[in-house]
N, C-alpha and C. Protein backbone atom coordinates (compact mmCIF):
# COMPACT_ATOMS: atom_id res chain seq x y z
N UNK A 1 1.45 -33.97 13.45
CA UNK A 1 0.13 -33.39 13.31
C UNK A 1 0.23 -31.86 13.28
N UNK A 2 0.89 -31.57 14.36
CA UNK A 2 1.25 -30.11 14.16
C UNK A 2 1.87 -29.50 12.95
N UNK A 3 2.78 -30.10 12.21
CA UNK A 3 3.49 -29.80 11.00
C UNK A 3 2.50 -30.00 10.09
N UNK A 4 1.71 -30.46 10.04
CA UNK A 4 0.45 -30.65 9.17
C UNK A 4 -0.47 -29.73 9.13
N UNK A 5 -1.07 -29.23 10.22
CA UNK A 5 -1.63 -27.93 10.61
C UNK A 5 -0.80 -26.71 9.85
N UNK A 6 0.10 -26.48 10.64
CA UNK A 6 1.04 -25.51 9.74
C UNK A 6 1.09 -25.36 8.10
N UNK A 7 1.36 -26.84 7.64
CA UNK A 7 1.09 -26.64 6.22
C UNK A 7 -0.08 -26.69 5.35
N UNK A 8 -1.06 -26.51 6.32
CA UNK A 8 -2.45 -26.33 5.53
C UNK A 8 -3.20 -24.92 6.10
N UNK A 9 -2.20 -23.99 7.00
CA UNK A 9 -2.25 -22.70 7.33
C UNK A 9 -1.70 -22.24 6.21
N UNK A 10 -0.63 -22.31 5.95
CA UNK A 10 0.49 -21.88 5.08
C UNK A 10 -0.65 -21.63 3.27
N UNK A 11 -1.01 -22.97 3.19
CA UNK A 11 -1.60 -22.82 1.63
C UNK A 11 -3.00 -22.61 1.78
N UNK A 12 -3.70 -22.14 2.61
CA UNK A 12 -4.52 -21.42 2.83
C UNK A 12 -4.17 -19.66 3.01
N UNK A 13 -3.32 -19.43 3.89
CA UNK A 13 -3.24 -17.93 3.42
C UNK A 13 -2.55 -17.55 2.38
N UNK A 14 -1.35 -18.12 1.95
CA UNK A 14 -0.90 -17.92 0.11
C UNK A 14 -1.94 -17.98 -0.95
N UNK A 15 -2.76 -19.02 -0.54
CA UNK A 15 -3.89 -18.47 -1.64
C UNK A 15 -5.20 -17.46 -0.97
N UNK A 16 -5.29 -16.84 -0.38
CA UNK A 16 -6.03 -15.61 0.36
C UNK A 16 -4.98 -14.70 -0.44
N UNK A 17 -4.06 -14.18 -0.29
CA UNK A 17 -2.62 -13.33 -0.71
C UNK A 17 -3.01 -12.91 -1.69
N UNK A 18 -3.72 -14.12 -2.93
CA UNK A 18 -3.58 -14.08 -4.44
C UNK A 18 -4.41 -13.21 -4.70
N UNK A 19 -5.47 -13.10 -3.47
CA UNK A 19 -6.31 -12.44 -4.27
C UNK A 19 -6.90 -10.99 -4.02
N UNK A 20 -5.89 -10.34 -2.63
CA UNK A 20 -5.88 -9.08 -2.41
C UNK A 20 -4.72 -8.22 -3.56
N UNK A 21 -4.89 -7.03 -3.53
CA UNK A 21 -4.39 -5.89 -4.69
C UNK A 21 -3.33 -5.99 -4.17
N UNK A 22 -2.36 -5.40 -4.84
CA UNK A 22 -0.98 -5.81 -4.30
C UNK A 22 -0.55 -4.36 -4.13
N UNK A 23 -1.15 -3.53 -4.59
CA UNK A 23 -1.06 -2.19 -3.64
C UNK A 23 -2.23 -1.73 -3.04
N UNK A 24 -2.85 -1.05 -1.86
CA UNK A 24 -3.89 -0.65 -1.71
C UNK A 24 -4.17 0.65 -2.12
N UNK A 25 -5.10 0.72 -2.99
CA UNK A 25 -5.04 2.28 -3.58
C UNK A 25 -5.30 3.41 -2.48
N UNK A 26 -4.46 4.71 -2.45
CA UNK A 26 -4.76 5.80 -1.19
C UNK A 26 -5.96 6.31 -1.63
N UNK A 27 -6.80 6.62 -0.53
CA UNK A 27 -7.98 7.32 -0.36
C UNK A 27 -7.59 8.62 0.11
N UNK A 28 -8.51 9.54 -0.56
CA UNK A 28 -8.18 11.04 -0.61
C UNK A 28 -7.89 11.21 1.21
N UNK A 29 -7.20 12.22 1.70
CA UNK A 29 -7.30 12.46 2.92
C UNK A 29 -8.28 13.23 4.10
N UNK A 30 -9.44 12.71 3.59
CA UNK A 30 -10.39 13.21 4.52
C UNK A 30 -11.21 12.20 5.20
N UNK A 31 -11.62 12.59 6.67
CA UNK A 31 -12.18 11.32 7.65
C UNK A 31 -13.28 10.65 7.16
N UNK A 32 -14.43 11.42 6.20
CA UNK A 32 -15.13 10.37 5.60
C UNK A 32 -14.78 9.17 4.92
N UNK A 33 -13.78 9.16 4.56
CA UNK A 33 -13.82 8.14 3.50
C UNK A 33 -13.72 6.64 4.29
N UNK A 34 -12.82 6.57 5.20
CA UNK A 34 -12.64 5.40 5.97
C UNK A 34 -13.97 4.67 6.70
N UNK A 35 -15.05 6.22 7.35
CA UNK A 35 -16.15 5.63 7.55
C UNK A 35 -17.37 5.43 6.13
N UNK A 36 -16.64 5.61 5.60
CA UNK A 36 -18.08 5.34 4.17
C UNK A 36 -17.55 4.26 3.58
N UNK A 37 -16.16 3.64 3.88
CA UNK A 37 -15.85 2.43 3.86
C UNK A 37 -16.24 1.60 4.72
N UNK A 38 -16.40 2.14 5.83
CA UNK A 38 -16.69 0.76 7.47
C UNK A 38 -18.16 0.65 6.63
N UNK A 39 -19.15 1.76 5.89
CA UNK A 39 -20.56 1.33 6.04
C UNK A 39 -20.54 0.54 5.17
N UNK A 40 -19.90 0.67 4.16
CA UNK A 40 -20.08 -0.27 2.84
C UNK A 40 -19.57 -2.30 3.50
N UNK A 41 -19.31 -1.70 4.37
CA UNK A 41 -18.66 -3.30 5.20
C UNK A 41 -19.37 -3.76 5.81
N UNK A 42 -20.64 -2.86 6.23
CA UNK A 42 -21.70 -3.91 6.95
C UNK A 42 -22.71 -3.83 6.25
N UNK A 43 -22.93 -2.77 4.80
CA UNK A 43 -23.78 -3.18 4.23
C UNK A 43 -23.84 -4.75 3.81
N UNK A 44 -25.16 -5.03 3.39
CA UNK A 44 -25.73 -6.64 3.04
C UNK A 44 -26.27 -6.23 1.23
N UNK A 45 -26.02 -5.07 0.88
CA UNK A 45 -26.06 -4.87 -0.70
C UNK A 45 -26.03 -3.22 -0.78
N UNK A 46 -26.45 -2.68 -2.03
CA UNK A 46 -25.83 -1.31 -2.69
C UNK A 46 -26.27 -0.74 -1.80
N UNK A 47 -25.62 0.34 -1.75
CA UNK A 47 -25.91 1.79 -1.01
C UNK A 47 -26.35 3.04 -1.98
N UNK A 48 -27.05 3.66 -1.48
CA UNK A 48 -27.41 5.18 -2.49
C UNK A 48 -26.54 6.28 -1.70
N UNK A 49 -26.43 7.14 -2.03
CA UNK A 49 -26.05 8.30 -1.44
C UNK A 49 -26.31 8.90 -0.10
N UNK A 50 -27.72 8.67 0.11
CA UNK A 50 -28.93 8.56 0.74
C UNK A 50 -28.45 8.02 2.37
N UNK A 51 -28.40 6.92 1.74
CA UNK A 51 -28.12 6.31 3.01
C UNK A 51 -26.62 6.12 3.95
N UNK A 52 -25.47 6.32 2.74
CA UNK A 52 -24.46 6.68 3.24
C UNK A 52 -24.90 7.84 4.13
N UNK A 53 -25.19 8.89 3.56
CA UNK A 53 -25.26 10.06 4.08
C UNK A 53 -25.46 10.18 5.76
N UNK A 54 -26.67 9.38 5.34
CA UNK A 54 -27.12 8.68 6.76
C UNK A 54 -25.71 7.95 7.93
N UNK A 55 -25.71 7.26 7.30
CA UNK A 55 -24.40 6.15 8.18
C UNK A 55 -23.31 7.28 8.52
N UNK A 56 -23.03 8.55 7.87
CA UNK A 56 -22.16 9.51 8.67
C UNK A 56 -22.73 9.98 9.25
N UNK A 57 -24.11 10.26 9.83
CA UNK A 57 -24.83 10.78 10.57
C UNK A 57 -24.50 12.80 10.38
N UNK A 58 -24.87 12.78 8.83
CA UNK A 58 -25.10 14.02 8.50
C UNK A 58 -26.39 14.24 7.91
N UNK A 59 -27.16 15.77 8.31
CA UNK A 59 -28.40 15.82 7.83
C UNK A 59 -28.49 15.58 6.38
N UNK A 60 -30.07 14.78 5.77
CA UNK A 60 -30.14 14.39 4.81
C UNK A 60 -30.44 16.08 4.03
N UNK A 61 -29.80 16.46 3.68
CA UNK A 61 -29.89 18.33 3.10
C UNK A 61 -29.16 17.79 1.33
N UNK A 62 -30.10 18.50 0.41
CA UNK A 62 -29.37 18.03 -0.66
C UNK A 62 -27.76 18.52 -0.75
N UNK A 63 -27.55 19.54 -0.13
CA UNK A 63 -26.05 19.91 -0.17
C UNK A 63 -25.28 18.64 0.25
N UNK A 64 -25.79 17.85 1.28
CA UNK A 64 -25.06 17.25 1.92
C UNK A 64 -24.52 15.56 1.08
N UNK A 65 -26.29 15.28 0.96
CA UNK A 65 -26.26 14.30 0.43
C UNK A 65 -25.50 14.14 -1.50
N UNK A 66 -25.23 15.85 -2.14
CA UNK A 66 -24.48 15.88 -3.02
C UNK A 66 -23.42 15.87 -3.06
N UNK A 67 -22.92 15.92 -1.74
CA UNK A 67 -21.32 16.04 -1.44
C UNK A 67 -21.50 14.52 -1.38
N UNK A 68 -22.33 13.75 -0.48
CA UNK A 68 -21.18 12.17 -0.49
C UNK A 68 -21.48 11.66 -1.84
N UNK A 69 -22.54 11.98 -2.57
CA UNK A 69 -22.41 11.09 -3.83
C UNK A 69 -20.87 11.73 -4.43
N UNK A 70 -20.44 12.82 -4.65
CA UNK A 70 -19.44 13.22 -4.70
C UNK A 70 -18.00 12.41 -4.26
N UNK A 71 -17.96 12.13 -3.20
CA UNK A 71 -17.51 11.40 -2.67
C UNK A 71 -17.30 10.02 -3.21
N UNK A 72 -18.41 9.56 -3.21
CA UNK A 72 -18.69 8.08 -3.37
C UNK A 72 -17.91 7.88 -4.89
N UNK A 73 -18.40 8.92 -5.89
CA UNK A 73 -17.32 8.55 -6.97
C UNK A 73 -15.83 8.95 -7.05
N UNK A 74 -14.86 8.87 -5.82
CA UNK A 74 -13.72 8.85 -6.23
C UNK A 74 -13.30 7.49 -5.46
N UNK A 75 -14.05 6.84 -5.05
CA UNK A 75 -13.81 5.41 -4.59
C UNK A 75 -13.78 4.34 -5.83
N UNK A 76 -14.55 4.99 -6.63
CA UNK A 76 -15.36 4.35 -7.57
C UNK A 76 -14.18 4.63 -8.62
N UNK A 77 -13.85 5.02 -8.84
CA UNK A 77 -12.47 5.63 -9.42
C UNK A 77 -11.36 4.92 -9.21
N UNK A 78 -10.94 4.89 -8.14
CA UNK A 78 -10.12 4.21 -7.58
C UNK A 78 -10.37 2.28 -7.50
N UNK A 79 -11.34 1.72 -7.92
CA UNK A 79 -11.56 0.59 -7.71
C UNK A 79 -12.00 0.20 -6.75
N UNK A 80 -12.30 0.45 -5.77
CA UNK A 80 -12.41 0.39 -3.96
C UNK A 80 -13.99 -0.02 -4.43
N UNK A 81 -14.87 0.85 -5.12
CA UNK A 81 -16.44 0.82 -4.70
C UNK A 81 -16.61 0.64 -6.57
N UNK A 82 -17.89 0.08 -6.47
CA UNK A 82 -18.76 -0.08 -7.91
C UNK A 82 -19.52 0.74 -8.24
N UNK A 83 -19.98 1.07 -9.17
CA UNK A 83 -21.36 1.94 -9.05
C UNK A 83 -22.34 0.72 -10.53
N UNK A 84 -22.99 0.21 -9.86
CA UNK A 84 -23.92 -1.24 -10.55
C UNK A 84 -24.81 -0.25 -11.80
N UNK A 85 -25.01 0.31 -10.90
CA UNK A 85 -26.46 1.60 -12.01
C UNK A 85 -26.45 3.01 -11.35
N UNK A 86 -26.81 3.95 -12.30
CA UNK A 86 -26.64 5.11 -11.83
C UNK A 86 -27.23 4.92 -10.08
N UNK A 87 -25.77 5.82 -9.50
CA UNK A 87 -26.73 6.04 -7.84
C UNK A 87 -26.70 5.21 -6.73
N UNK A 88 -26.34 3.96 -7.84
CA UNK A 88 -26.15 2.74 -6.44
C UNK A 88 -24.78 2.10 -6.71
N UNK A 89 -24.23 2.05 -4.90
CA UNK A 89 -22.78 1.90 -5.31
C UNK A 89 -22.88 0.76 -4.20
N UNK A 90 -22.14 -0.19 -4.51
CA UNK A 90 -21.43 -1.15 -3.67
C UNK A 90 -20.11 -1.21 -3.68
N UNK A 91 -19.23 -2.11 -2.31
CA UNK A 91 -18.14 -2.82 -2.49
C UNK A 91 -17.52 -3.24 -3.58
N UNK A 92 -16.44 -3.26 -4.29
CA UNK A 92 -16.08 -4.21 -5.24
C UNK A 92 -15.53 -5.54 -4.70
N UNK A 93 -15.66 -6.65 -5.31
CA UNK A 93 -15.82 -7.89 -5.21
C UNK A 93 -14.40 -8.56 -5.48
């Protein structure tokens, strides 16, 4: 039974494997990016700029909020994030 378990662990995470990137692309080196990734992880759908902005808990100032859209497109670049329609960006899938 146990050997059975095992082999239905086994072909369950080999096929999980298949379907992560087989390199993870680097994100530029600055501390936002990792948290504008955690938000996009509990978002429940797209994000605007707006509200990222928010989730770093920086004032909503257009300077500010032009820097993360800024931001937001080199994720988007990289494959990491979508942008569906101008402005709204999600997870990629």
């Amino acid at each position: 039974m146990h050997l059975e378990h095992l082999a239905i662990t086994r072909k369950t995470v080999t096929g999980l494997a298949d379907r992560l990137p087989a390199v993870a692309p680097d994100l530029p080196e600055h501390p936002d990016y990792p948290r504008i990734l955690a938000a996009f992880n509990h978002a429940t759908g797209p994000l605007r700029a707006k509200d990222v902005c928010e989730a770093l808990g920086h004032e909503l100032l257009p300077k500010n909020v032009e820097g993360t859209r800024a931001k937001l497109k080199r994720p988007v670049k990289l494959g990491i994030l979508t942008e569906a329609d101008t402005g709204n960006f999600a997870r990629k899938q």
